[in-house]
C-alpha atoms as a PDB file:
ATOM      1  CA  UNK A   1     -85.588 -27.877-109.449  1.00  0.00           C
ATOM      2  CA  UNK A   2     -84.133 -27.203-112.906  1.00  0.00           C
ATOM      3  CA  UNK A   3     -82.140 -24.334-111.951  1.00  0.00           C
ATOM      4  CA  UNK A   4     -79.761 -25.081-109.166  1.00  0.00           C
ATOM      5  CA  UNK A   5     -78.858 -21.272-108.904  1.00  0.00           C
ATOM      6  CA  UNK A   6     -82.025 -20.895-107.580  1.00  0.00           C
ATOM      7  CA  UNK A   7     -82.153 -23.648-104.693  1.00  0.00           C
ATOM      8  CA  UNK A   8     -81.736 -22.027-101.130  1.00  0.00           C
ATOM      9  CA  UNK A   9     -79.395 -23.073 -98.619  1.00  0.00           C
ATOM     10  CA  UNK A  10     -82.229 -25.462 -96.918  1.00  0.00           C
ATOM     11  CA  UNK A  11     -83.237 -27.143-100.428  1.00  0.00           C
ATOM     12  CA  UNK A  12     -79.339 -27.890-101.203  1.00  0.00           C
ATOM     13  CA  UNK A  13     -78.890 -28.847 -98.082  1.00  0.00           C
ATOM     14  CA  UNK A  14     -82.028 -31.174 -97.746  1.00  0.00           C
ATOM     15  CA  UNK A  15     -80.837 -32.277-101.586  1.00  0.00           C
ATOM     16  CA  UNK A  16     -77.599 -33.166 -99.910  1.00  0.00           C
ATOM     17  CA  UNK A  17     -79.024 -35.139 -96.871  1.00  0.00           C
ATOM     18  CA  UNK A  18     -80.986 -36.904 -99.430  1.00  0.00           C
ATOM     19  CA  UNK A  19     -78.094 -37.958-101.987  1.00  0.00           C
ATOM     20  CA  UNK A  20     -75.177 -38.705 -99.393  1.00  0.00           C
ATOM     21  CA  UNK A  21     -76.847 -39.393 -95.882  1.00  0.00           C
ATOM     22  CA  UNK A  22     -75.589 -36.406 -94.238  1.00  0.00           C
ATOM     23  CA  UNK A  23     -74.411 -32.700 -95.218  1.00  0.00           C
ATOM     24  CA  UNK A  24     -70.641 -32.082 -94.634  1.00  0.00           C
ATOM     25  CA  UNK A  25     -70.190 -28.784 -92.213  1.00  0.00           C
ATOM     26  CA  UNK A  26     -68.236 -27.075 -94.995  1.00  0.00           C
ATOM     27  CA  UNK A  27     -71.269 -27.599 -97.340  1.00  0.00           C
ATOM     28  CA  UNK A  28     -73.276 -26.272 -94.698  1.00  0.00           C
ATOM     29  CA  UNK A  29     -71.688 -22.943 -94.769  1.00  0.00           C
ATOM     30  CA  UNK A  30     -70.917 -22.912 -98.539  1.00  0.00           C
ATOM     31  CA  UNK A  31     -74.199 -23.373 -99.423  1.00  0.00           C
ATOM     32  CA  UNK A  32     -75.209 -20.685 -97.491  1.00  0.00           C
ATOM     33  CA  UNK A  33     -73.681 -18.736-100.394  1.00  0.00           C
ATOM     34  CA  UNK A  34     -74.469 -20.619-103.551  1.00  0.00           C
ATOM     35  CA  UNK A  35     -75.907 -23.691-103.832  1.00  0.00           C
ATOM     36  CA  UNK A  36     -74.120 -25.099-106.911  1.00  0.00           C
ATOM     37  CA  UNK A  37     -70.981 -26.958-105.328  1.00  0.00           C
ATOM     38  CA  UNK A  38     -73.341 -28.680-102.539  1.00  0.00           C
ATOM     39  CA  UNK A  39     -75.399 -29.708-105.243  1.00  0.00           C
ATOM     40  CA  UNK A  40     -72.785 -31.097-107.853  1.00  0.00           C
ATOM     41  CA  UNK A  41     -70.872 -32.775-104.909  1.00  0.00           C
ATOM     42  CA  UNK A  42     -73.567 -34.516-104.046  1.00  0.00           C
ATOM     43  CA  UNK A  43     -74.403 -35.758-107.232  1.00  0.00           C
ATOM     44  CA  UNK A  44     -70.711 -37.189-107.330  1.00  0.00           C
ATOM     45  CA  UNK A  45     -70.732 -38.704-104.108  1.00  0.00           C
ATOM     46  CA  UNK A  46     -73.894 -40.773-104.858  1.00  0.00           C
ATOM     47  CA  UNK A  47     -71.786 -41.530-107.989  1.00  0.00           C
ATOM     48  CA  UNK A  48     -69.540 -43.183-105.747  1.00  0.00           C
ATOM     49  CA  UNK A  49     -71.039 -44.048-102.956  1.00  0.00           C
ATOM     50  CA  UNK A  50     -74.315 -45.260-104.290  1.00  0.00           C
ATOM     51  CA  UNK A  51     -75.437 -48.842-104.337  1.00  0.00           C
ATOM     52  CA  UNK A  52     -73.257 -51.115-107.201  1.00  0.00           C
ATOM     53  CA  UNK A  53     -71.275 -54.305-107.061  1.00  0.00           C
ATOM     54  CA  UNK A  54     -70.708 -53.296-103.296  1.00  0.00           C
ATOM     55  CA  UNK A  55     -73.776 -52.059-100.982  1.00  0.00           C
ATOM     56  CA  UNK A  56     -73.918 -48.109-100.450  1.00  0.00           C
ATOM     57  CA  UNK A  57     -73.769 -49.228 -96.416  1.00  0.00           C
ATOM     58  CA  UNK A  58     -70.317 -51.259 -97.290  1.00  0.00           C
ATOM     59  CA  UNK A  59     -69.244 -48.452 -98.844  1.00  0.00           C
ATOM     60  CA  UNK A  60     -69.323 -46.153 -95.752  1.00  0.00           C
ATOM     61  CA  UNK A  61     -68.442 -48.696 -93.488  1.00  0.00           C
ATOM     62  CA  UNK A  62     -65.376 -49.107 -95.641  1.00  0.00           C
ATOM     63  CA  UNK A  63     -64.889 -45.288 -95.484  1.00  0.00           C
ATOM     64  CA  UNK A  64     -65.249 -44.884 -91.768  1.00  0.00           C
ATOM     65  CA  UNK A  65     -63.214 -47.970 -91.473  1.00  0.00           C
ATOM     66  CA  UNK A  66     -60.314 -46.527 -92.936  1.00  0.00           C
ATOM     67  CA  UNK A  67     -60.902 -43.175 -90.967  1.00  0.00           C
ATOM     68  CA  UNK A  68     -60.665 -44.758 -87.924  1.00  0.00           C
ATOM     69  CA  UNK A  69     -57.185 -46.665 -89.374  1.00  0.00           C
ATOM     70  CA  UNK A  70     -55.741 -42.948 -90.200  1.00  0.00           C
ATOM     71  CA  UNK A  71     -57.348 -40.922 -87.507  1.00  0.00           C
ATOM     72  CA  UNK A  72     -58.939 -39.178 -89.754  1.00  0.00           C
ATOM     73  CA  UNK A  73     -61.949 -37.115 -87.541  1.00  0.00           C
ATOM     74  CA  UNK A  74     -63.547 -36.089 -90.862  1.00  0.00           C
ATOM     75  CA  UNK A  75     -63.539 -39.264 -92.342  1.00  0.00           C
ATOM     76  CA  UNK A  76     -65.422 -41.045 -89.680  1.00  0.00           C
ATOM     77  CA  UNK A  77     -68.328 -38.560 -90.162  1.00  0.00           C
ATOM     78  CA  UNK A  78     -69.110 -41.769 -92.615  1.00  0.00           C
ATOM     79  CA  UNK A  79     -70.574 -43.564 -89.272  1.00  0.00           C
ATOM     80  CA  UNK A  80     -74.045 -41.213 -89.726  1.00  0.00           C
ATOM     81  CA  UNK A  81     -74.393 -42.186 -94.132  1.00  0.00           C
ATOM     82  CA  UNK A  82     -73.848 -46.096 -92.674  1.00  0.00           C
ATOM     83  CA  UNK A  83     -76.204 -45.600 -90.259  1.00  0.00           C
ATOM     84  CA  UNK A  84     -78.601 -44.158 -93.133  1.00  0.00           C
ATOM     85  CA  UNK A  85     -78.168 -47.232 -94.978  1.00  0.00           C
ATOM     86  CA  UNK A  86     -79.196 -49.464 -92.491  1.00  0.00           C
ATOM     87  CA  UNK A  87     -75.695 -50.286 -90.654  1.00  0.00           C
ATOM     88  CA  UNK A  88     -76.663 -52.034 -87.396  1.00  0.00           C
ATOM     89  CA  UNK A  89     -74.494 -51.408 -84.134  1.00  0.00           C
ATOM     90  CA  UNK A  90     -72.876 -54.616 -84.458  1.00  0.00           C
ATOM     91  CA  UNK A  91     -71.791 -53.529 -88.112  1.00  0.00           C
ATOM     92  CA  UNK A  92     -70.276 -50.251 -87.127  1.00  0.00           C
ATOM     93  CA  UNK A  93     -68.412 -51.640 -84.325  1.00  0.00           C
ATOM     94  CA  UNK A  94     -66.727 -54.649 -86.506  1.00  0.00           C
ATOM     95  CA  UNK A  95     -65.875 -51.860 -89.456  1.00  0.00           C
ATOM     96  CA  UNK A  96     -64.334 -49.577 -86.680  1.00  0.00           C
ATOM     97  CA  UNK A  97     -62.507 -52.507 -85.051  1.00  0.00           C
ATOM     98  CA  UNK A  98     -61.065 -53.606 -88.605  1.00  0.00           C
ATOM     99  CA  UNK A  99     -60.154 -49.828 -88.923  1.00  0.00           C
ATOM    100  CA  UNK A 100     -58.568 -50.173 -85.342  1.00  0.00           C
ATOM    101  CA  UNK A 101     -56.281 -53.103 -86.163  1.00  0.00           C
ATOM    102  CA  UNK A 102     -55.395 -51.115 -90.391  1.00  0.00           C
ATOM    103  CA  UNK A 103     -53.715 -48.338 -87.913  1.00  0.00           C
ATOM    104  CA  UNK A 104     -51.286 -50.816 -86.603  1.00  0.00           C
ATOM    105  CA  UNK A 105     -50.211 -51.899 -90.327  1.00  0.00           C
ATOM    106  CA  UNK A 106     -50.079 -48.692 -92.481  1.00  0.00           C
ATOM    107  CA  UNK A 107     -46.555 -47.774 -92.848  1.00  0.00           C
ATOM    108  CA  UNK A 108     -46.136 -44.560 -90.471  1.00  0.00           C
ATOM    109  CA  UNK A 109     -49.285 -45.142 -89.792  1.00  0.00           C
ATOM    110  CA  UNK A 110     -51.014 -43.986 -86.073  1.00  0.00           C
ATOM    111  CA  UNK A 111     -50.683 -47.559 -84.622  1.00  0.00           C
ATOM    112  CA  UNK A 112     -53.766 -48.993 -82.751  1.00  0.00           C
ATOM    113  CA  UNK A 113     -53.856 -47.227 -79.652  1.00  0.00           C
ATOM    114  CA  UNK A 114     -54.625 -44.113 -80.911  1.00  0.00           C
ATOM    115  CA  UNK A 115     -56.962 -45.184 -83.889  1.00  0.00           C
ATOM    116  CA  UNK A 116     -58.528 -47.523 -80.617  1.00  0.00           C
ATOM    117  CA  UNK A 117     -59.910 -43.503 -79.658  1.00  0.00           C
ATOM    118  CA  UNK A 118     -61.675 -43.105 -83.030  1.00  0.00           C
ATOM    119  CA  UNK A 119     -63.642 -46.600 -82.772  1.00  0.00           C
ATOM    120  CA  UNK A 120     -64.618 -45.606 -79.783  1.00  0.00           C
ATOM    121  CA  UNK A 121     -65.770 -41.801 -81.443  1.00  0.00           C
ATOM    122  CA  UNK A 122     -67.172 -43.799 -84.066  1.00  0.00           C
ATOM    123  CA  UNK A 123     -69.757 -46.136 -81.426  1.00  0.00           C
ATOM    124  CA  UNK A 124     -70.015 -42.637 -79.471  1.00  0.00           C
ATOM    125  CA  UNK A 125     -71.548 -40.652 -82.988  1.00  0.00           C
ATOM    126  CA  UNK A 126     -73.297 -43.535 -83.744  1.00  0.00           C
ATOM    127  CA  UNK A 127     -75.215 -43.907 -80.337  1.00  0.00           C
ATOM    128  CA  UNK A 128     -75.881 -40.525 -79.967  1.00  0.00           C
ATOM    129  CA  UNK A 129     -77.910 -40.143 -83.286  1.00  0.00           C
ATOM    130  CA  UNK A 130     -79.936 -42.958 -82.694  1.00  0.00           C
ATOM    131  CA  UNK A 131     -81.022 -41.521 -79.837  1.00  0.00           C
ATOM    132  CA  UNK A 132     -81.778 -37.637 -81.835  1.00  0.00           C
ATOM    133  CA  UNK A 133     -78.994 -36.663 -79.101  1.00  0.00           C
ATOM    134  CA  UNK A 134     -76.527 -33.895 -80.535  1.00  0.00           C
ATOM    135  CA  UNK A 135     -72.833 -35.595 -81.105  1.00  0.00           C
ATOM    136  CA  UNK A 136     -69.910 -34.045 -82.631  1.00  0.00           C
ATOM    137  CA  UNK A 137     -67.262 -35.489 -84.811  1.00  0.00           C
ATOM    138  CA  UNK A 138     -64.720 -32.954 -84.252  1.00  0.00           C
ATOM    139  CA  UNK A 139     -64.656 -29.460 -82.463  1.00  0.00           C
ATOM    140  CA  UNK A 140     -65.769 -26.842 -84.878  1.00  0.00           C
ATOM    141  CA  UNK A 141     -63.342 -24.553 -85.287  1.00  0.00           C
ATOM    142  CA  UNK A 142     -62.941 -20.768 -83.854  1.00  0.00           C
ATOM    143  CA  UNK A 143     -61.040 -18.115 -85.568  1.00  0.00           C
ATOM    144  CA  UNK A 144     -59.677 -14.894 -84.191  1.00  0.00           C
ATOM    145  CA  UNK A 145     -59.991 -12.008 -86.625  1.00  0.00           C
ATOM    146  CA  UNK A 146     -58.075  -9.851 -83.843  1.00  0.00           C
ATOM    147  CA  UNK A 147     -55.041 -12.040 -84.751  1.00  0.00           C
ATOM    148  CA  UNK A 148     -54.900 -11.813 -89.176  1.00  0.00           C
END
């Protein structure tokens, strides 16, 4: 489509799927109201994230990886794009363990038992969408109007 003004929440979003492996839930609201920013973030991210000197599935097992060593929920969202690139279970599990262990040597960083809960989110997303099962990376969040 020539004219991204005109793409509809679905195309963006299926545009999305198709350049970075999955569509972020803020894009999936956003988009909702114009599809532009899903669209040129997408575009960027394959920039990125796309195949080069390193494979696109080292790339987001890299991502993840470091996700897990901050304890960063929206980070290891990067488990489903690795998946999409052909990560294996074995794969995912190693990058989330290296993760594990980074937690324990980033100054001020979460230390290992804690980022020891997001390799286990990580193997916990990643079984549950092989399977077509819903998963969650992270609670979606509820707002109160009564209290603004």
């Amino acid at each position: 489509m020539s004219d991204v003004t005109k793409m509809t929440a679905e195309e963006v979003n299926a545009y999305m799927k198709e350049h970075c492996g999955f569509v972020p839930r803020m894009f999936k609201i956003i988009n909702t109201v114009t599809p532009v920013p899903g669209k040129t973030f997408a575009d960027f991210y394959e920039s990125i994230f796309g195949d080069g000197a390193l494979s696109k599935k080292v790339k987001e097992l890299m991502f993840m990886s470091g996700g897990v060593g901050y304890c960063s929920p929206r980070c290891i969202i990067h488990v489903i794009p690795a998946i999409e690139a052909g990560a294996t279970t074995m794969e995912i599990f190693e990058a989330a363990s290296v993760g594990m262990i980074l937690a324990g040597f980033v100054p001020g960083g979460p230390g290992i038992p804690y980022a020891f809960e997001y390799a286990l989110k990580c193997m916990d997303i990643e079984a549950k969408y092989r399977k077509g099962e819903e998963w969650e990376y992270l609670p979606q969040p509820k707002f109160d109007r009564g209290i603004y």
